[in-house]
C-alpha atoms as a PDB file:
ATOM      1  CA  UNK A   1     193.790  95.298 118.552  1.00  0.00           C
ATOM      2  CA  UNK A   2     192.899  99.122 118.980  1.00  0.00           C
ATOM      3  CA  UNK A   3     190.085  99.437 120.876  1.00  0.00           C
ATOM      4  CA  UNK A   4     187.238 102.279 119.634  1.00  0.00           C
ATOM      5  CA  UNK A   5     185.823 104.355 121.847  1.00  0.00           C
ATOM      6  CA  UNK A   6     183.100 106.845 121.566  1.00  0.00           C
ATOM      7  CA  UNK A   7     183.710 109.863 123.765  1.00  0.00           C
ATOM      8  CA  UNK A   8     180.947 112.314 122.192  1.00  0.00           C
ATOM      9  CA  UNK A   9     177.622 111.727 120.044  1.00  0.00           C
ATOM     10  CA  UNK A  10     177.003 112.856 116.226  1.00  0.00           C
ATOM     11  CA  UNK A  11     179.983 111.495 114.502  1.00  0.00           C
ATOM     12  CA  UNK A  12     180.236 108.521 112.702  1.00  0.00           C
ATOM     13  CA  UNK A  13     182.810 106.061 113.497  1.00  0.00           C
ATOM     14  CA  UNK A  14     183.760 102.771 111.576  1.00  0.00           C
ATOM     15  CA  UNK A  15     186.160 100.179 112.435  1.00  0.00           C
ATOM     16  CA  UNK A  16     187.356  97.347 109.818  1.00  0.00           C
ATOM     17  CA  UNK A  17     189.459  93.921 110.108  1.00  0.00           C
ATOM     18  CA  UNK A  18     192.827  94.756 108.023  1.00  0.00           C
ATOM     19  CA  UNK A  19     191.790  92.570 104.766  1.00  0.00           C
ATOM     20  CA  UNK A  20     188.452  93.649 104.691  1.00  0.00           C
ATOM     21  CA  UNK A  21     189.071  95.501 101.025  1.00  0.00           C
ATOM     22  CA  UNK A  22     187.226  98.539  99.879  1.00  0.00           C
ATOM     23  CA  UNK A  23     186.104  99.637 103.281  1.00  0.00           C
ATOM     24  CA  UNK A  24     184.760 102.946 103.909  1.00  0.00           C
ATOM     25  CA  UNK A  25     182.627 104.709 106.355  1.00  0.00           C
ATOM     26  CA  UNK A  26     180.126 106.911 104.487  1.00  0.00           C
ATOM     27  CA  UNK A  27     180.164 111.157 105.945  1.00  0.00           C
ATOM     28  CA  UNK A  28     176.267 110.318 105.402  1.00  0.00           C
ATOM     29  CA  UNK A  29     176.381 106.842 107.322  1.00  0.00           C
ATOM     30  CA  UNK A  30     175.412 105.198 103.954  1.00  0.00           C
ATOM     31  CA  UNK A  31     177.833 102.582 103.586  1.00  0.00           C
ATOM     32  CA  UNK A  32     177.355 100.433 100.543  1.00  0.00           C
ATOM     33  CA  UNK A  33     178.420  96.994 101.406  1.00  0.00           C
ATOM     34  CA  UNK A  34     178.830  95.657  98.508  1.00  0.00           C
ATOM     35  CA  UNK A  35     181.561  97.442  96.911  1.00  0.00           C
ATOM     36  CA  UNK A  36     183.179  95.727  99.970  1.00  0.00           C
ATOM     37  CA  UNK A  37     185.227  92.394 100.083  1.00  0.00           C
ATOM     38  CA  UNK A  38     185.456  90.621 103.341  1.00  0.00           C
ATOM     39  CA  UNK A  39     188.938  88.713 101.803  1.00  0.00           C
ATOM     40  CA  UNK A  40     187.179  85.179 100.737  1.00  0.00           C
ATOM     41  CA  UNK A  41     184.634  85.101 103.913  1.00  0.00           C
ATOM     42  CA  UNK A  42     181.254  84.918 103.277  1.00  0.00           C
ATOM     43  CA  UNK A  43     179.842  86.344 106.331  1.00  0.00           C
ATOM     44  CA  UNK A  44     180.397  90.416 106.830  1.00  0.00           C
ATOM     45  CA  UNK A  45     179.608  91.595 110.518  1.00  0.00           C
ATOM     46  CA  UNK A  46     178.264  95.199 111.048  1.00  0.00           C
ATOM     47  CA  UNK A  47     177.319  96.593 113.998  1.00  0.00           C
ATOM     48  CA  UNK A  48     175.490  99.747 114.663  1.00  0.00           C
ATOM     49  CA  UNK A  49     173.677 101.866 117.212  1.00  0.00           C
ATOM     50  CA  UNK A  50     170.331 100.268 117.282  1.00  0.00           C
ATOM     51  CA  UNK A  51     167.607  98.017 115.516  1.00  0.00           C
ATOM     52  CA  UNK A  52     166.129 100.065 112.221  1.00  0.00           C
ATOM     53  CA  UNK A  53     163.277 101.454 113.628  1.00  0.00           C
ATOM     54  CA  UNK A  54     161.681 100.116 110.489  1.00  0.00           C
ATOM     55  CA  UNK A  55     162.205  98.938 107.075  1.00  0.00           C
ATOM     56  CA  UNK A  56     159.975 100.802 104.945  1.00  0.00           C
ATOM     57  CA  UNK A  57     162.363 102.390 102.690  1.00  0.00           C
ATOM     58  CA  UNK A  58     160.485 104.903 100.869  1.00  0.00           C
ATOM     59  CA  UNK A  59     159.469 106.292 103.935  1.00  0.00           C
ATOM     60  CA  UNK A  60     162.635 106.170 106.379  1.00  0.00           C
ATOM     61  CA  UNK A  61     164.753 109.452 107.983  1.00  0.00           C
ATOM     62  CA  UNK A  62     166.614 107.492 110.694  1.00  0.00           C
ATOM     63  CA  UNK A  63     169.946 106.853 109.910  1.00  0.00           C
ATOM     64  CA  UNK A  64     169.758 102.984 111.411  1.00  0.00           C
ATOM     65  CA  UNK A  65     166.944 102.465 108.566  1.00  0.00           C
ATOM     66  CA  UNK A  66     168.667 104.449 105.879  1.00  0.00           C
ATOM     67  CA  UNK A  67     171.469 102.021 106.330  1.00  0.00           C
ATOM     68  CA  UNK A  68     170.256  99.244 105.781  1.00  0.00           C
ATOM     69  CA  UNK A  69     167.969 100.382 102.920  1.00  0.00           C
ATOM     70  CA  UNK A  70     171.437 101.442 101.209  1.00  0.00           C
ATOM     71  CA  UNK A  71     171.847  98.091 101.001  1.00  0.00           C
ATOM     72  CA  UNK A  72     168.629  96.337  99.298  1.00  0.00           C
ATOM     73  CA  UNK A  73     167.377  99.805  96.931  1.00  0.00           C
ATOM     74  CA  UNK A  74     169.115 101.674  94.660  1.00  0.00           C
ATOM     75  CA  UNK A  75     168.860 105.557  93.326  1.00  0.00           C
ATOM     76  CA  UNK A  76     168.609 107.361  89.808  1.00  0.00           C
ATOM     77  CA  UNK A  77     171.896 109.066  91.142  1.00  0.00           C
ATOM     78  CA  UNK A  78     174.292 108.178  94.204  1.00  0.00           C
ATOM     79  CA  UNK A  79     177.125 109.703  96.056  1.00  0.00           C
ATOM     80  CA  UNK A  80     180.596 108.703  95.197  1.00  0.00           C
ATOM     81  CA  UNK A  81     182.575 106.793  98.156  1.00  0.00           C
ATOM     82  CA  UNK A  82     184.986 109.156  99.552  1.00  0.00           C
ATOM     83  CA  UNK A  83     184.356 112.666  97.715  1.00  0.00           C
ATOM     84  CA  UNK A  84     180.594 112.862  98.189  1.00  0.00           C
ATOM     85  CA  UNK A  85     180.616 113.954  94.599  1.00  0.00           C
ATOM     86  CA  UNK A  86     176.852 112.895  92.719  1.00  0.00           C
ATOM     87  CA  UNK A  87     177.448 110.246  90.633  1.00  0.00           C
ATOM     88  CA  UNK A  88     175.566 107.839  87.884  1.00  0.00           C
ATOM     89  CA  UNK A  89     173.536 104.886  89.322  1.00  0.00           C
ATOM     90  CA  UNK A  90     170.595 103.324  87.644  1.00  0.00           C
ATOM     91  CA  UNK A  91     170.372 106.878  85.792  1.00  0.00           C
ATOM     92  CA  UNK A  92     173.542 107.147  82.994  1.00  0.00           C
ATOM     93  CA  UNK A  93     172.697 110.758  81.950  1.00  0.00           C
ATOM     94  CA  UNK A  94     170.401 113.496  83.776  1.00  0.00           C
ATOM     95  CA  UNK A  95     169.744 117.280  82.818  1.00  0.00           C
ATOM     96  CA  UNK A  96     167.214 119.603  83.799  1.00  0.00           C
ATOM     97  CA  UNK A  97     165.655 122.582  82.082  1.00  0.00           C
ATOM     98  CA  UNK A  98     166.491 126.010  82.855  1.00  0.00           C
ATOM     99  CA  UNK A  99     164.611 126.752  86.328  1.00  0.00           C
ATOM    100  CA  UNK A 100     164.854 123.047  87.379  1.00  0.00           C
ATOM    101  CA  UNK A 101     161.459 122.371  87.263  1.00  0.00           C
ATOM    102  CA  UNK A 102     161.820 119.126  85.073  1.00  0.00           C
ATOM    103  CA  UNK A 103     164.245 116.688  84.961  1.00  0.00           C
ATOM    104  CA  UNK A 104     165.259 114.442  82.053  1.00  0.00           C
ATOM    105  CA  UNK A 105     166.963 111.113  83.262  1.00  0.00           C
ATOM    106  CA  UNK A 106     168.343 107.997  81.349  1.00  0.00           C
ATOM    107  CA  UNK A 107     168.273 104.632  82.320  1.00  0.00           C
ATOM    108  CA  UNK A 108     171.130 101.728  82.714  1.00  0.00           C
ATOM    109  CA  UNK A 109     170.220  99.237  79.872  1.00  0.00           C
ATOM    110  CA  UNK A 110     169.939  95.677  81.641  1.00  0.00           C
ATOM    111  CA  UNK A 111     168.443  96.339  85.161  1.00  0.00           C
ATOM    112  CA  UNK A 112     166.307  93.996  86.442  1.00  0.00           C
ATOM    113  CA  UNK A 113     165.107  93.317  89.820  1.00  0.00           C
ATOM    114  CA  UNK A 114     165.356  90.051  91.789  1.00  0.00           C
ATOM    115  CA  UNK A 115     162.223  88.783  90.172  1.00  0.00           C
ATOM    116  CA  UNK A 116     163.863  88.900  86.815  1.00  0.00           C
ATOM    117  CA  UNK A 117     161.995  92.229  85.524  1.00  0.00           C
ATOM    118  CA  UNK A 118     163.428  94.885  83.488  1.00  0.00           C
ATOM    119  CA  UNK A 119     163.739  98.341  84.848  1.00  0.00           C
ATOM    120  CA  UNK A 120     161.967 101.206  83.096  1.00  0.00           C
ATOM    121  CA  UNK A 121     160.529 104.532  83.493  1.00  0.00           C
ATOM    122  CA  UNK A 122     156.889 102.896  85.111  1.00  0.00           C
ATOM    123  CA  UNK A 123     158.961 101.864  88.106  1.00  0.00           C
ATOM    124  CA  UNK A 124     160.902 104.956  88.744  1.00  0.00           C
ATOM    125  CA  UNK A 125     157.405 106.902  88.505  1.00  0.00           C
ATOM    126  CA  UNK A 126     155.968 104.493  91.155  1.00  0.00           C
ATOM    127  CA  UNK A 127     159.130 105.014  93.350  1.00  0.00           C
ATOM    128  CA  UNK A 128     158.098 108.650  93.350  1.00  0.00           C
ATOM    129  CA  UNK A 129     154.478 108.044  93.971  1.00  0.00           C
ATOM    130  CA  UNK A 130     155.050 105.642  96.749  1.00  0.00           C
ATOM    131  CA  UNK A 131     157.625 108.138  98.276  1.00  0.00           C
ATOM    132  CA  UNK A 132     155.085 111.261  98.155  1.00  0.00           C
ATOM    133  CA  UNK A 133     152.381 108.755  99.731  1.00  0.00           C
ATOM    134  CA  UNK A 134     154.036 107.035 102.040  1.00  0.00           C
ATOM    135  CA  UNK A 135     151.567 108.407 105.251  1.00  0.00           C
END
């Protein structure tokens, strides 16, 4: 065992088990667990520096929160594992007109949420609203 340890705040610091496969530690400290395999265990252990201060996702900055909302929401577009290059998520296409004032996005065919609806453009327009009124 190699013991970790922290001589300075602001980086971000991850240590796995060797047959944990898939594991990562995100340069925005937005790890996405699942894409993660804890080799045939069904319990994954993560610590981190504190308690989310709260769970409210559309209304989160600290990183303790963010974290774990990475794991229970999900984004038109995400950021690739590794190169922190934009990639699809529930969006498969995206453009913008010429001064980026609107954006056009598509949407994955066969999302639904755990209560067994469909994803469609009515919930990403209420993810905005409930993001611009979150006070």
């Amino acid at each position: 065992h190699v013991p970790m340890i922290p001589i300075a705040h602001g980086g971000n610091g991850a240590a796995f088990k060797a047959d944990v496969e898939g594991a990562y530690a995100s340069d925005i400290g937005a790890e996405q667990f699942a894409l993660m395999n804890p080799a045939g265990r069904d319990t994954f252990v993560w610590m981190q520096n504190g308690e989310p201060p709260g769970l409210y996702c559309a209304d989160e900055s600290d990183g303790e929160a963010l974290r774990a909302c990475e794991q229970v929401m999900q984004s038109l577009l995400a950021y690739e594992p590794g190169t922190g290059a934009v990639v699809a998520s529930l969006a498969t296409d995206w453009s913008a007109n010429e001064d980026l004032t609107e954006w056009t996005f598509t949407l994955r065919d066969g999302v639904t949420f755990h209560d067994g609806a469909t994803l469609d453009a009515n919930d990403v327009v209420l993810s905005y609203g409930v993001q611009w009124d979150a006070s």
